[in-house]
N, C-alpha and C. Protein backbone atom coordinates (compact mmCIF):
# COMPACT_ATOMS: atom_id res chain seq x y z
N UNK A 1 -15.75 -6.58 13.52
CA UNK A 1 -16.16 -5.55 12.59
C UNK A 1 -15.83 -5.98 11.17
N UNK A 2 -16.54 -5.63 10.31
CA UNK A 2 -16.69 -6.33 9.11
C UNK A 2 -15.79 -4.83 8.47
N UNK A 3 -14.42 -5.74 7.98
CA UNK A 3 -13.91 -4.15 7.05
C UNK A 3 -13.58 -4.88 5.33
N UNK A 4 -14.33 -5.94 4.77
CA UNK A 4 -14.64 -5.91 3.40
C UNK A 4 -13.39 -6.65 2.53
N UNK A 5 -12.57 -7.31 3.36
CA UNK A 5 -11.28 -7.73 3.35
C UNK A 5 -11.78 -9.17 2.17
N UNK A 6 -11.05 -9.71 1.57
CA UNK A 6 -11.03 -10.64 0.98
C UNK A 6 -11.94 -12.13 1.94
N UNK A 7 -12.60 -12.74 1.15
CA UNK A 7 -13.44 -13.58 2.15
C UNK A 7 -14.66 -12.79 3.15
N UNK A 8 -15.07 -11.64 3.55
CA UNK A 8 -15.88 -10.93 3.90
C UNK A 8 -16.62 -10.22 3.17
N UNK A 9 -17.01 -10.96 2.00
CA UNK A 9 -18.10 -10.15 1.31
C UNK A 9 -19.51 -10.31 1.35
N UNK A 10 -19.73 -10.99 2.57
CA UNK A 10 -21.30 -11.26 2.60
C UNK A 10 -21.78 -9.79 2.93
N UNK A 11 -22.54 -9.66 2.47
CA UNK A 11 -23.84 -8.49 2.56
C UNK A 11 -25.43 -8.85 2.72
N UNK A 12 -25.20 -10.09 3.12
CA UNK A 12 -26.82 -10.39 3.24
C UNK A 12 -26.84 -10.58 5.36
N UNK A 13 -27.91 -10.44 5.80
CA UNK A 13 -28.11 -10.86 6.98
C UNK A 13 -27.78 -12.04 7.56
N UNK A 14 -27.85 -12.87 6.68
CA UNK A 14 -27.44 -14.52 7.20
C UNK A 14 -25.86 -14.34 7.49
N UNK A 15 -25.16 -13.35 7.22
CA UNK A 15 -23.57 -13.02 7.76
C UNK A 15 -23.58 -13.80 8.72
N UNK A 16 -21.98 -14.26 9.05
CA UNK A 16 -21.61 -14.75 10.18
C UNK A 16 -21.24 -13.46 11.09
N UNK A 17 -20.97 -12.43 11.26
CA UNK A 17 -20.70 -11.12 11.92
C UNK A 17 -21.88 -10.93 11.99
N UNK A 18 -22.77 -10.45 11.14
CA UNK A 18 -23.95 -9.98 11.65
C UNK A 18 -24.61 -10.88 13.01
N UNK A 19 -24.54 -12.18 12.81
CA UNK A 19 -25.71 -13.29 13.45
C UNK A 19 -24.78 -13.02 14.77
N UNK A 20 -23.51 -13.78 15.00
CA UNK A 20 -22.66 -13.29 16.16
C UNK A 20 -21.67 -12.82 15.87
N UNK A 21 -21.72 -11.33 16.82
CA UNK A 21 -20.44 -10.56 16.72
C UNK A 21 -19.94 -10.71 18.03
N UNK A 22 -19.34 -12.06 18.49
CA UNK A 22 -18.60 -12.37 19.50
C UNK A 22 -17.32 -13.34 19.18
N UNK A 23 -16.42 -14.01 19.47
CA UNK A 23 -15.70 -15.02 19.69
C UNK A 23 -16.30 -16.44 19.68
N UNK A 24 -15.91 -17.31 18.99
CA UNK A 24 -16.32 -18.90 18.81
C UNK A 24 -16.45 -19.60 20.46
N UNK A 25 -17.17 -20.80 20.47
CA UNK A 25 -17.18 -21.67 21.72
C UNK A 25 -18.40 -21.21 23.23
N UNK A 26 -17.87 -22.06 23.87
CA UNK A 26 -18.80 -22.60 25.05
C UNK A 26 -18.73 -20.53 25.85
N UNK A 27 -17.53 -20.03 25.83
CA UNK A 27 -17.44 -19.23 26.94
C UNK A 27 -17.58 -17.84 25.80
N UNK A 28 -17.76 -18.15 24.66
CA UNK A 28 -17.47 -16.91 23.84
C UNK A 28 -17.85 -15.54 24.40
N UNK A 29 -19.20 -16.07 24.94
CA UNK A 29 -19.69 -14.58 24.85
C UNK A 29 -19.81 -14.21 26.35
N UNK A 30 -19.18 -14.22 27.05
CA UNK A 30 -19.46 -14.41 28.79
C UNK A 30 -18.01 -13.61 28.58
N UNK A 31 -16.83 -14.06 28.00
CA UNK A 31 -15.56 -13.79 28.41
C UNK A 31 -14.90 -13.12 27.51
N UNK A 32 -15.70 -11.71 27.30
CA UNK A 32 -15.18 -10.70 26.79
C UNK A 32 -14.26 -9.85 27.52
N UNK A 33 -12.91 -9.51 27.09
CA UNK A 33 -11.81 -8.81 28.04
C UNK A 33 -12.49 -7.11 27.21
N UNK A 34 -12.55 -6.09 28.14
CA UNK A 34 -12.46 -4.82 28.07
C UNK A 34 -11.23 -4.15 27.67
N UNK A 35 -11.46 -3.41 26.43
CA UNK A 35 -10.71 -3.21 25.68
C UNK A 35 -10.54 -1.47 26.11
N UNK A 36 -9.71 -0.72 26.70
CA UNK A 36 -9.23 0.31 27.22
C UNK A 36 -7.90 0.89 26.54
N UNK A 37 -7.52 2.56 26.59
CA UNK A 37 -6.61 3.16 26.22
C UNK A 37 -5.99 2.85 24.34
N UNK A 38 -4.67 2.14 25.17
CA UNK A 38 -3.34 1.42 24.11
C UNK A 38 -4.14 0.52 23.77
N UNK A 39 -5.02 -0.89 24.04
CA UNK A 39 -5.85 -1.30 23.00
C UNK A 39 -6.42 -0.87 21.82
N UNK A 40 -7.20 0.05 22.41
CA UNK A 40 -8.42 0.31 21.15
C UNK A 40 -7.57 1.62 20.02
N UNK A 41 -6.53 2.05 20.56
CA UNK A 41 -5.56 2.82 19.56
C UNK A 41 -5.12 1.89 18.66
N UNK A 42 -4.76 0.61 19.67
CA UNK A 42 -3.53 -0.42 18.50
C UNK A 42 -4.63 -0.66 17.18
N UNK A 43 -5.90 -1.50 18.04
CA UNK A 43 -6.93 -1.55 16.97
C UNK A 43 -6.95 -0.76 15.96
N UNK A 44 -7.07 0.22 16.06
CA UNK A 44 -7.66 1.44 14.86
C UNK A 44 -6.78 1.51 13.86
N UNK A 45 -5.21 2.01 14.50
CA UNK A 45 -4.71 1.67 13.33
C UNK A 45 -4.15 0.24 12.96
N UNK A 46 -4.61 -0.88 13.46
CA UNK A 46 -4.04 -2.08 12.31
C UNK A 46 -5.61 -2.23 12.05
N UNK A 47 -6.36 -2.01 11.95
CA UNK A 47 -7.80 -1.86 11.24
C UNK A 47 -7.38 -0.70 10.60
N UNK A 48 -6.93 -0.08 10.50
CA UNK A 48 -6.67 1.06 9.04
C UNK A 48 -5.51 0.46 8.06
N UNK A 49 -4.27 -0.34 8.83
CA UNK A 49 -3.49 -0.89 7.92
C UNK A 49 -3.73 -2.19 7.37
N UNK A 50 -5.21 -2.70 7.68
CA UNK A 50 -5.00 -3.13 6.79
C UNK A 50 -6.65 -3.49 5.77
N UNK A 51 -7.49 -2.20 6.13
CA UNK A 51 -8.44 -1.75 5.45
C UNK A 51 -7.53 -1.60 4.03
N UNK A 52 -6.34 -0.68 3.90
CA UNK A 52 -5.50 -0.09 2.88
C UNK A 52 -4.37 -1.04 3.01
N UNK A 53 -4.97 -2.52 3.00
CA UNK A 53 -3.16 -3.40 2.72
C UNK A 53 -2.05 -2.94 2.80
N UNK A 54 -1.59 -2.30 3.91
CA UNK A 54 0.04 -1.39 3.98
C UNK A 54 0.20 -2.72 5.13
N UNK A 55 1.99 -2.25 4.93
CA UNK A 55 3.09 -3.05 6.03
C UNK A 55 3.12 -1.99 7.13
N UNK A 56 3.91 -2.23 8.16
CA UNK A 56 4.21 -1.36 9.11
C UNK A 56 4.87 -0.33 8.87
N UNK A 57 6.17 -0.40 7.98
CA UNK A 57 6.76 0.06 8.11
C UNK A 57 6.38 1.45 7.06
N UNK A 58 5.90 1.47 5.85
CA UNK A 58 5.04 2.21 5.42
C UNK A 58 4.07 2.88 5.64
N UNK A 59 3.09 2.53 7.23
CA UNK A 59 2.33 3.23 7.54
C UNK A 59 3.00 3.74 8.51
N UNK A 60 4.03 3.73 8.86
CA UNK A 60 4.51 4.60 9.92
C UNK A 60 5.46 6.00 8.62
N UNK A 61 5.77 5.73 8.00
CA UNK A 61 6.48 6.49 6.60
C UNK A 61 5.46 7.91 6.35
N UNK A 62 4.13 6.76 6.06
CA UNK A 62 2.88 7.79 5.52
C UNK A 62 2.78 8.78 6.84
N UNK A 63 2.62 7.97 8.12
CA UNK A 63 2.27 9.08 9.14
C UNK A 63 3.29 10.06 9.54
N UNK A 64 4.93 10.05 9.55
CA UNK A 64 5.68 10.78 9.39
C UNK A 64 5.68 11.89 8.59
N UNK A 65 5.32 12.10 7.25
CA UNK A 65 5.08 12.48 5.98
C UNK A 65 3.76 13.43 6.35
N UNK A 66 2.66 12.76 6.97
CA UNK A 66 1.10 13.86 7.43
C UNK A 66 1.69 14.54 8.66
N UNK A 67 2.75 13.91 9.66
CA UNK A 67 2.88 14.96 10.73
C UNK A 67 3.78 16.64 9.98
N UNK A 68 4.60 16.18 8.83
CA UNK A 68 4.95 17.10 8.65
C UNK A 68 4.60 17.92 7.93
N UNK A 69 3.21 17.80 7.06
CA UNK A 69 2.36 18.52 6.48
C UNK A 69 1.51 19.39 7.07
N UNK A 70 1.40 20.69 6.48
CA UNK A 70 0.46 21.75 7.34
C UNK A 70 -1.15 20.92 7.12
N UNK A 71 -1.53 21.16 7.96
CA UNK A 71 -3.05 20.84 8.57
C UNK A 71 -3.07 19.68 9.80
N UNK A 72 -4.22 18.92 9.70
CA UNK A 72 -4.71 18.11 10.46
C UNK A 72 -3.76 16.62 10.29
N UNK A 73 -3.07 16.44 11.22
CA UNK A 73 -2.15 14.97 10.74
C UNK A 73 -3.15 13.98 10.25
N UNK A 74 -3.93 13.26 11.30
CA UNK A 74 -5.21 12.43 11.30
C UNK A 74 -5.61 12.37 9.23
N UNK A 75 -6.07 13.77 9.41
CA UNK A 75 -6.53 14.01 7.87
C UNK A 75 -5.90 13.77 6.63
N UNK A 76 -4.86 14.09 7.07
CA UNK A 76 -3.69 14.55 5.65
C UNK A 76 -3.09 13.04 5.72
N UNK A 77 -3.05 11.98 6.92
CA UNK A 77 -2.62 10.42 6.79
C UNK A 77 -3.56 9.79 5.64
N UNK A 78 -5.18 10.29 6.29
CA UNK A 78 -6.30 9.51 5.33
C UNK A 78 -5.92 9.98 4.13
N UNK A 79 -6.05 11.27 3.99
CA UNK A 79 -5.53 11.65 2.21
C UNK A 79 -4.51 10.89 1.93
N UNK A 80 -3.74 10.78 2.35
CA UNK A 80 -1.77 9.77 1.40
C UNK A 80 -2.56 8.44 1.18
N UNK A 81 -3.14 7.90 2.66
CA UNK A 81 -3.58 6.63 1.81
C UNK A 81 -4.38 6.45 0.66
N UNK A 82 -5.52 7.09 1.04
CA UNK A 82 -6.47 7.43 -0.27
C UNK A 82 -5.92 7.67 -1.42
N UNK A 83 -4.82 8.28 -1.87
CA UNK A 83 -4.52 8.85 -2.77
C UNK A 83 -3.47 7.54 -3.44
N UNK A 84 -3.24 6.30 -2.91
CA UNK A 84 -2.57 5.42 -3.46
C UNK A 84 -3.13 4.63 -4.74
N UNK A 85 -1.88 4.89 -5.60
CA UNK A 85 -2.29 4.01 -6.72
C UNK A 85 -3.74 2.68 -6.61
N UNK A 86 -3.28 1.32 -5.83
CA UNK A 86 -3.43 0.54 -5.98
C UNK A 86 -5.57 1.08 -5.28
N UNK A 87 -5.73 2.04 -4.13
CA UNK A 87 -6.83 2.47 -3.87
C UNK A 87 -7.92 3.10 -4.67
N UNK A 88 -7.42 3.52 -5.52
CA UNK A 88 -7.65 4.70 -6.33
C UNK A 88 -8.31 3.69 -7.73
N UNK A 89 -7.84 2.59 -7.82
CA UNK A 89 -8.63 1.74 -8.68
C UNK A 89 -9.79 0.72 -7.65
N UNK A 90 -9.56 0.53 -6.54
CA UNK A 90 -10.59 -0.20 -5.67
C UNK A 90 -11.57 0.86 -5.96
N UNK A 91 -11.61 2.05 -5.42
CA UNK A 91 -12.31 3.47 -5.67
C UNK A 91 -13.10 3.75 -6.94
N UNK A 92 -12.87 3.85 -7.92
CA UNK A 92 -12.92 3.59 -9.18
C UNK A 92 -13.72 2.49 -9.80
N UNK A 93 -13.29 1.22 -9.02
CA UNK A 93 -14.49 0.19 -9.21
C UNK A 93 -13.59 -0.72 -10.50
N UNK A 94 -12.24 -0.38 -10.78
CA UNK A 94 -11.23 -1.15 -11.72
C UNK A 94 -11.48 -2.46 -10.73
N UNK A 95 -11.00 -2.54 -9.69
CA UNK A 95 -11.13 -4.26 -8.77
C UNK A 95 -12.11 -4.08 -7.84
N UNK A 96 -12.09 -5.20 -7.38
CA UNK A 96 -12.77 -5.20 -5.85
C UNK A 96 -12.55 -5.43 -4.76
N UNK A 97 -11.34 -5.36 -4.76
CA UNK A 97 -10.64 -5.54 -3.07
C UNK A 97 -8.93 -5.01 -3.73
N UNK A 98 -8.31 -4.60 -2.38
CA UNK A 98 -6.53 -4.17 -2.49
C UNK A 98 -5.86 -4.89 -3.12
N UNK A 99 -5.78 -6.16 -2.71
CA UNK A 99 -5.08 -7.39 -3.08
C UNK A 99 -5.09 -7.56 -4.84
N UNK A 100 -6.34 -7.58 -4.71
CA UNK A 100 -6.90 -7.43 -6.73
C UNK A 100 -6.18 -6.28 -7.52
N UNK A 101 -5.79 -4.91 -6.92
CA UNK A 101 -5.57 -3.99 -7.41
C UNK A 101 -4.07 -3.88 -7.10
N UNK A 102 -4.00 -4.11 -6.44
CA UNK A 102 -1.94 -4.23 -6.32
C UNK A 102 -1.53 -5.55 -7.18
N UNK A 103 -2.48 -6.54 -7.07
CA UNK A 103 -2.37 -7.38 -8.65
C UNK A 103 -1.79 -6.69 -9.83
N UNK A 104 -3.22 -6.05 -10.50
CA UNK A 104 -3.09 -5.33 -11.35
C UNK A 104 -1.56 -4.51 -12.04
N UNK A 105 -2.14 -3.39 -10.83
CA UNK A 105 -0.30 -2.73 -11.24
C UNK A 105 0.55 -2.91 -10.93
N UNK A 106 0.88 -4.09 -10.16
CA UNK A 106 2.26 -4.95 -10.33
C UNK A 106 2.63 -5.77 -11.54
N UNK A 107 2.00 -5.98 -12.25
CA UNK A 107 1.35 -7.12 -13.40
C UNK A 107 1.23 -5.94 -14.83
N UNK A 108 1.84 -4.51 -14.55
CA UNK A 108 1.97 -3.86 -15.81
C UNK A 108 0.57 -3.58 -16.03
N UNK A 109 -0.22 -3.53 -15.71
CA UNK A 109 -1.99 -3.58 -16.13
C UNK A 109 -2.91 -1.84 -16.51
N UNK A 110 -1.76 -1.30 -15.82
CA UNK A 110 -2.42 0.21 -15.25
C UNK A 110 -1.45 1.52 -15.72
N UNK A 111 -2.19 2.05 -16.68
CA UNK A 111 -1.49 3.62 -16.97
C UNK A 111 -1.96 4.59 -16.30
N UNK A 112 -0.94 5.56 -15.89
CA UNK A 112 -1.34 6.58 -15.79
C UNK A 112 -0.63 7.96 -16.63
N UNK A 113 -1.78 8.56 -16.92
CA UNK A 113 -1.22 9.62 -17.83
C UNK A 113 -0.73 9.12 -19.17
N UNK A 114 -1.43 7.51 -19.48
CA UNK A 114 -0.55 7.37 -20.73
C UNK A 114 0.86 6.82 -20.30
N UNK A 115 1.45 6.31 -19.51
CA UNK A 115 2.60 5.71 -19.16
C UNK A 115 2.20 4.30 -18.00
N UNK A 116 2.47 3.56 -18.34
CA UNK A 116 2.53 2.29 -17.37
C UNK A 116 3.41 2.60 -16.18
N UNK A 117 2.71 2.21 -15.06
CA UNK A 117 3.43 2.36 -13.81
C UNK A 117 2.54 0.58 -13.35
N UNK A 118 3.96 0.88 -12.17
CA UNK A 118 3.88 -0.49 -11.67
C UNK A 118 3.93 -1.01 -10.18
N UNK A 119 3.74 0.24 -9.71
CA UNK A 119 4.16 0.41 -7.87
C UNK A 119 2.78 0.99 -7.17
N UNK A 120 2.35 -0.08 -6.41
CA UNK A 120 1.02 0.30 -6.07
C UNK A 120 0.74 1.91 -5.36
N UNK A 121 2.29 1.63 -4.63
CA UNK A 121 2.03 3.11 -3.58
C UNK A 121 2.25 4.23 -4.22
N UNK A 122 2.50 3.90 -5.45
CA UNK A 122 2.65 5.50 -6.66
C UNK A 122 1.62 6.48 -6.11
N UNK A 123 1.68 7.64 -5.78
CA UNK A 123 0.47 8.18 -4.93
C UNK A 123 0.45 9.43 -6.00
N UNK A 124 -1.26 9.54 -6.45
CA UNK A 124 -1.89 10.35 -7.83
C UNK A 124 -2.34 11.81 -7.03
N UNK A 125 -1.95 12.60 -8.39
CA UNK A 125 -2.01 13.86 -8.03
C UNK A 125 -3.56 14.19 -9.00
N UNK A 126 -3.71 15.81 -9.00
CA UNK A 126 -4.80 16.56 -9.04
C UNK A 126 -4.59 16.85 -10.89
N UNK A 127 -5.50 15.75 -11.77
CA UNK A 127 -5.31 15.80 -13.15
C UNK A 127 -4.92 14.72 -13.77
N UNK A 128 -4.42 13.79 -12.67
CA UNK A 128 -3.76 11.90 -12.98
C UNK A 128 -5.38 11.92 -13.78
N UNK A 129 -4.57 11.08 -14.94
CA UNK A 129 -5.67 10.10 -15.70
C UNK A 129 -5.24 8.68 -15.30
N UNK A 130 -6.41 8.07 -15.12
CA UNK A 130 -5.40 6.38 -14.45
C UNK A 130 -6.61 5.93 -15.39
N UNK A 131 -6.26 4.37 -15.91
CA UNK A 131 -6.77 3.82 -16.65
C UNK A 131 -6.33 2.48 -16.89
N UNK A 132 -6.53 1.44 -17.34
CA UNK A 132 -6.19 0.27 -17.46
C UNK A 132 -5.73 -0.17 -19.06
N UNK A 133 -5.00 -1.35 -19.60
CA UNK A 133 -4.48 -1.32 -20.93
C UNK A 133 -5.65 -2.05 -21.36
N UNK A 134 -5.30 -1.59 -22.79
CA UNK A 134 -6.23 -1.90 -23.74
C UNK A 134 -7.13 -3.36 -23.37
N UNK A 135 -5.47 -4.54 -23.27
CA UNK A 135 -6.37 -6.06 -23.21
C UNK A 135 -7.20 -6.13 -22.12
N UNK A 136 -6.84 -4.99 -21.07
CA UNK A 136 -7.68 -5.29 -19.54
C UNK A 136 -9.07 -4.88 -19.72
N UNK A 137 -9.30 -4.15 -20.77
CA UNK A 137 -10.89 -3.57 -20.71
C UNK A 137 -11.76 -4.67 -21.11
N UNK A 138 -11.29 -5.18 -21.48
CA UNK A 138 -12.73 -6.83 -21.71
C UNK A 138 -12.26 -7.94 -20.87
N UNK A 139 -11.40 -7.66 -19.49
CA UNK A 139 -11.11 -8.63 -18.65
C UNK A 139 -12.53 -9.02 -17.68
N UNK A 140 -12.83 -10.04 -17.53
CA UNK A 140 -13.80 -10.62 -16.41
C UNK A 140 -13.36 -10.30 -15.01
N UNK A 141 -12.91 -10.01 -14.75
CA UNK A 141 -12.66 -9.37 -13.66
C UNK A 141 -12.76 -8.03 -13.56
N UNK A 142 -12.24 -7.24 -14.50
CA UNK A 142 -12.25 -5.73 -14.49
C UNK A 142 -13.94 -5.23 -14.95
N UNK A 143 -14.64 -6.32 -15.72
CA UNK A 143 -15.86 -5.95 -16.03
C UNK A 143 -16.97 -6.21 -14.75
N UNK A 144 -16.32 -7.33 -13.84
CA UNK A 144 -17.55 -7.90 -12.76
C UNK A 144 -17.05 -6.70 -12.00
N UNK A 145 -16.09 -6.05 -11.52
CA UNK A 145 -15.75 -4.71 -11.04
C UNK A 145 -16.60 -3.69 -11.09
N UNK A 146 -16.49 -3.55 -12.50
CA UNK A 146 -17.40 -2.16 -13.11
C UNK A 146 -18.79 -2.03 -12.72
N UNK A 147 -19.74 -3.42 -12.57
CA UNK A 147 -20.92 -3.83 -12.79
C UNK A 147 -21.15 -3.16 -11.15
N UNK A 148 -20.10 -3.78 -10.18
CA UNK A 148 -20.36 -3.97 -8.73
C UNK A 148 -20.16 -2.51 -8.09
N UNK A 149 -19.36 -1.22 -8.79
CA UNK A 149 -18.91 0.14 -8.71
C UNK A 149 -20.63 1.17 -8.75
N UNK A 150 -21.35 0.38 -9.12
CA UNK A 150 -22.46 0.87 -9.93
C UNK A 150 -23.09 1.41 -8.47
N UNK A 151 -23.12 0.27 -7.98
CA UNK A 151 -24.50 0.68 -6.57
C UNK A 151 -23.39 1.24 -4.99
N UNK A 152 -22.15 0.85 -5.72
CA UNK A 152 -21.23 1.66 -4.63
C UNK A 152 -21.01 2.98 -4.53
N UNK A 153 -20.54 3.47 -6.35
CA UNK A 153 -20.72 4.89 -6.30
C UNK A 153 -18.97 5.17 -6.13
N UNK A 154 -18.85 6.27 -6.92
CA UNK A 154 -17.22 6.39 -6.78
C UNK A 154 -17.26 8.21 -5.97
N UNK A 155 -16.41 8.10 -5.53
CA UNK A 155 -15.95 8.86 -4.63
C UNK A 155 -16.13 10.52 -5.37
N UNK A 156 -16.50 11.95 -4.31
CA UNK A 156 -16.95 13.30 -5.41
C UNK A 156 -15.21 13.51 -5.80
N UNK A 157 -14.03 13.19 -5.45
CA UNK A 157 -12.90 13.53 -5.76
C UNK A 157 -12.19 13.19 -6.82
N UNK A 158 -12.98 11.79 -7.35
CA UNK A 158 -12.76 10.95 -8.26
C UNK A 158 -13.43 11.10 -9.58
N UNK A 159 -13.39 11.06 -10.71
CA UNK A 159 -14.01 11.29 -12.08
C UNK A 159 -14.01 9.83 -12.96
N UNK A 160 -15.27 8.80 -12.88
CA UNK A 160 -15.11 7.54 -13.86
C UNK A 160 -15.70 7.47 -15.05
N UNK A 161 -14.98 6.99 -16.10
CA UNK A 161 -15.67 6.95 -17.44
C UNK A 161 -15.67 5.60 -17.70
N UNK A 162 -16.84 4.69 -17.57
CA UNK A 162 -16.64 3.33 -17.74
C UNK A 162 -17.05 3.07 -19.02
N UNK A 163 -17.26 3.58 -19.70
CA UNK A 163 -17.23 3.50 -21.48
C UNK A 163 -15.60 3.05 -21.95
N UNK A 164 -14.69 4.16 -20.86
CA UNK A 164 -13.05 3.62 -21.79
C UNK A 164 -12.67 3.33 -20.34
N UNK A 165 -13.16 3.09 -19.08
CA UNK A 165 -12.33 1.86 -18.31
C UNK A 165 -11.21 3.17 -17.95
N UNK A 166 -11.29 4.10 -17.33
CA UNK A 166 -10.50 5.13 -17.03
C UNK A 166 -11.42 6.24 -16.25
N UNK A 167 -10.31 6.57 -15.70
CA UNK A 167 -11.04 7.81 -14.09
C UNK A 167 -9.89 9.18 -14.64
N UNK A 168 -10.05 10.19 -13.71
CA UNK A 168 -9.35 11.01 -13.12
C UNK A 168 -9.61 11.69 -12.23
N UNK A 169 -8.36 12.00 -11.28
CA UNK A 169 -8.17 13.01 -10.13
C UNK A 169 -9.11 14.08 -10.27
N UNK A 170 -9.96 14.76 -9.66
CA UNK A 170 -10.17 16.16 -9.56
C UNK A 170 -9.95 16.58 -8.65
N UNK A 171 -9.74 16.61 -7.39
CA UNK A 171 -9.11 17.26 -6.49
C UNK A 171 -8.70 16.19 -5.67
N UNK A 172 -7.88 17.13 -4.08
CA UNK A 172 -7.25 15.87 -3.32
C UNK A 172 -8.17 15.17 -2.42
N UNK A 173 -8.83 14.04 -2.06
CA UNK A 173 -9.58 13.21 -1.40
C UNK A 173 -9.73 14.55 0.40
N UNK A 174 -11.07 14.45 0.68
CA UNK A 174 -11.00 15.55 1.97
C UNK A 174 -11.62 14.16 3.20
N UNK A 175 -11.46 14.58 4.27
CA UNK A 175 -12.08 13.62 5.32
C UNK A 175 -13.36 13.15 4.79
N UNK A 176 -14.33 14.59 4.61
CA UNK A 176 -16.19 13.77 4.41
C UNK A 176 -15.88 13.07 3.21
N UNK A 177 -14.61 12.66 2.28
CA UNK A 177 -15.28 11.85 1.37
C UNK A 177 -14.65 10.64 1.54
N UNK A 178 -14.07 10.36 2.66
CA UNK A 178 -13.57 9.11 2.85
C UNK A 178 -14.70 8.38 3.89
N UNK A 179 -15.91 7.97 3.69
CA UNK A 179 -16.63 7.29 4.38
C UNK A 179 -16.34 5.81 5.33
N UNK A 180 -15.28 5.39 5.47
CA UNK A 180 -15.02 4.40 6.14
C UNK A 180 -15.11 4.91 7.85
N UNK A 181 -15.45 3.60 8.80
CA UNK A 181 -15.71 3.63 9.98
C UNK A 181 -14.22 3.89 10.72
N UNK A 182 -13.31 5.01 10.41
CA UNK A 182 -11.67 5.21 11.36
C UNK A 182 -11.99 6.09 11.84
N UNK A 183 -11.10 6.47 12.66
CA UNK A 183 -11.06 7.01 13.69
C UNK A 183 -9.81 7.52 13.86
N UNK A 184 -9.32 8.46 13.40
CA UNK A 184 -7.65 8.51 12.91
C UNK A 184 -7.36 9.48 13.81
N UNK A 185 -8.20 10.33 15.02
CA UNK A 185 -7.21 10.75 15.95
C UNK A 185 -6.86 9.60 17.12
N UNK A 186 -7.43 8.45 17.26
CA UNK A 186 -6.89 7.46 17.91
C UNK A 186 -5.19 7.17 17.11
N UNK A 187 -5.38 7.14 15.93
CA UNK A 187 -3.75 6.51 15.52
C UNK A 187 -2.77 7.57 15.62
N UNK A 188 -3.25 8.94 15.91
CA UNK A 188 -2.46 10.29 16.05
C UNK A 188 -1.88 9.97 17.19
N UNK A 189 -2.74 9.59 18.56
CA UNK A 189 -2.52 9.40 19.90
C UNK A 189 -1.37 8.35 19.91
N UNK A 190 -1.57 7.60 19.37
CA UNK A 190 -1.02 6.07 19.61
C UNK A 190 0.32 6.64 18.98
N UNK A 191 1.02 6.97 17.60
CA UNK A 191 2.12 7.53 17.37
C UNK A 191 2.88 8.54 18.48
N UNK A 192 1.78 9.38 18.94
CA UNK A 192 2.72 10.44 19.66
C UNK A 192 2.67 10.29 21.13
N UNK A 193 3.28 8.87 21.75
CA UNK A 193 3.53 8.48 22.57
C UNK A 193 4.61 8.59 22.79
């Protein structure tokens, strides 16, 4: 499954995933093992950790944190991640992959509210202005970003002004606007074992 990770940016048909979505070699495609239960849970969530570049030990933090929040655990996990600094500029269309954006605001690059922060997992509330410093707005990177945000489209929770290279919060991220292929009552299951 193609989840957009660094090195997976083909979008044309000639993909190597698209052409075969099997295993390399003579037996690849004959000797597929069936993937049942505790498999396809483990899958989901390390395909969610690391859709959102987290460690283990942090995504088990975040899911602690949604079990003890009123509503839907599943839901309220996707919201914490969503709502992370370093996402919230992938989102935004500031970078183009996690790695690029935990760059960034590790590297001093990124205000919010008018104050430099520097911790990707800083997690933005309802009114955060996030924005990038002055020298970053004519960066080649932050501009091939902007260009590529265009036909992606930023999120209805999110507010971008690419005139000054700055977004804000309008409300908290809900399930329908997190369009990725998870499946987050599988990682509910898999925790509450």
């Amino acid at each position: 499954m193609k989840l957009f990770l660094k090195g997976e940016r083909c979008f044309k048909p000639s993909c190597g995933i698209e052409k075969r979505n099997f295993p390399p070699g003579q037996h690849g495609r004959d000797r597929r093992a069936k993937i049942i239960g505790y498999g396809l849970q483990l899958r989901e969530k390390q395909k969610v950790k690391r859709i959102y570049g987290v460690l283990e030990n942090q995504f088990r933090s975040y899911f602690e944190r949604a079990v003890r929040q009123k509503g839907v655990t599943g839901e309220n996990l996707l919201a914490q991640l969503e709502r992370r600094l370093d996402n919230v500029l992938v989102r935004l269309g500031f970078a183009t992959t996690h790695a690029q954006a935990r760059q960034f605001v590790r590297h001093g690059h990124v205000v919010v509210n008018g104050k430099k922060v520097n911790i990707p997992s800083y997690q933005v509330s309802i009114g955060d202005e996030i924005g990038v410093k002055e020298k970053m707005k004519k960066n080649v990177q932050v501009v091939n970003a902007l260009e590529l945000v265009g036909g992606r489209g930023t999120p209805h929770w999110l507010e971008l002004s690419s005139e000054n290279v700055s977004g804000k919060v309008l409300s908290l991220p809900k399930r329908e606007d997190i369009n990725l292929p998870i499946q987050e009552r599988m990682i509910v299951e898999l925790y509450s074992k």
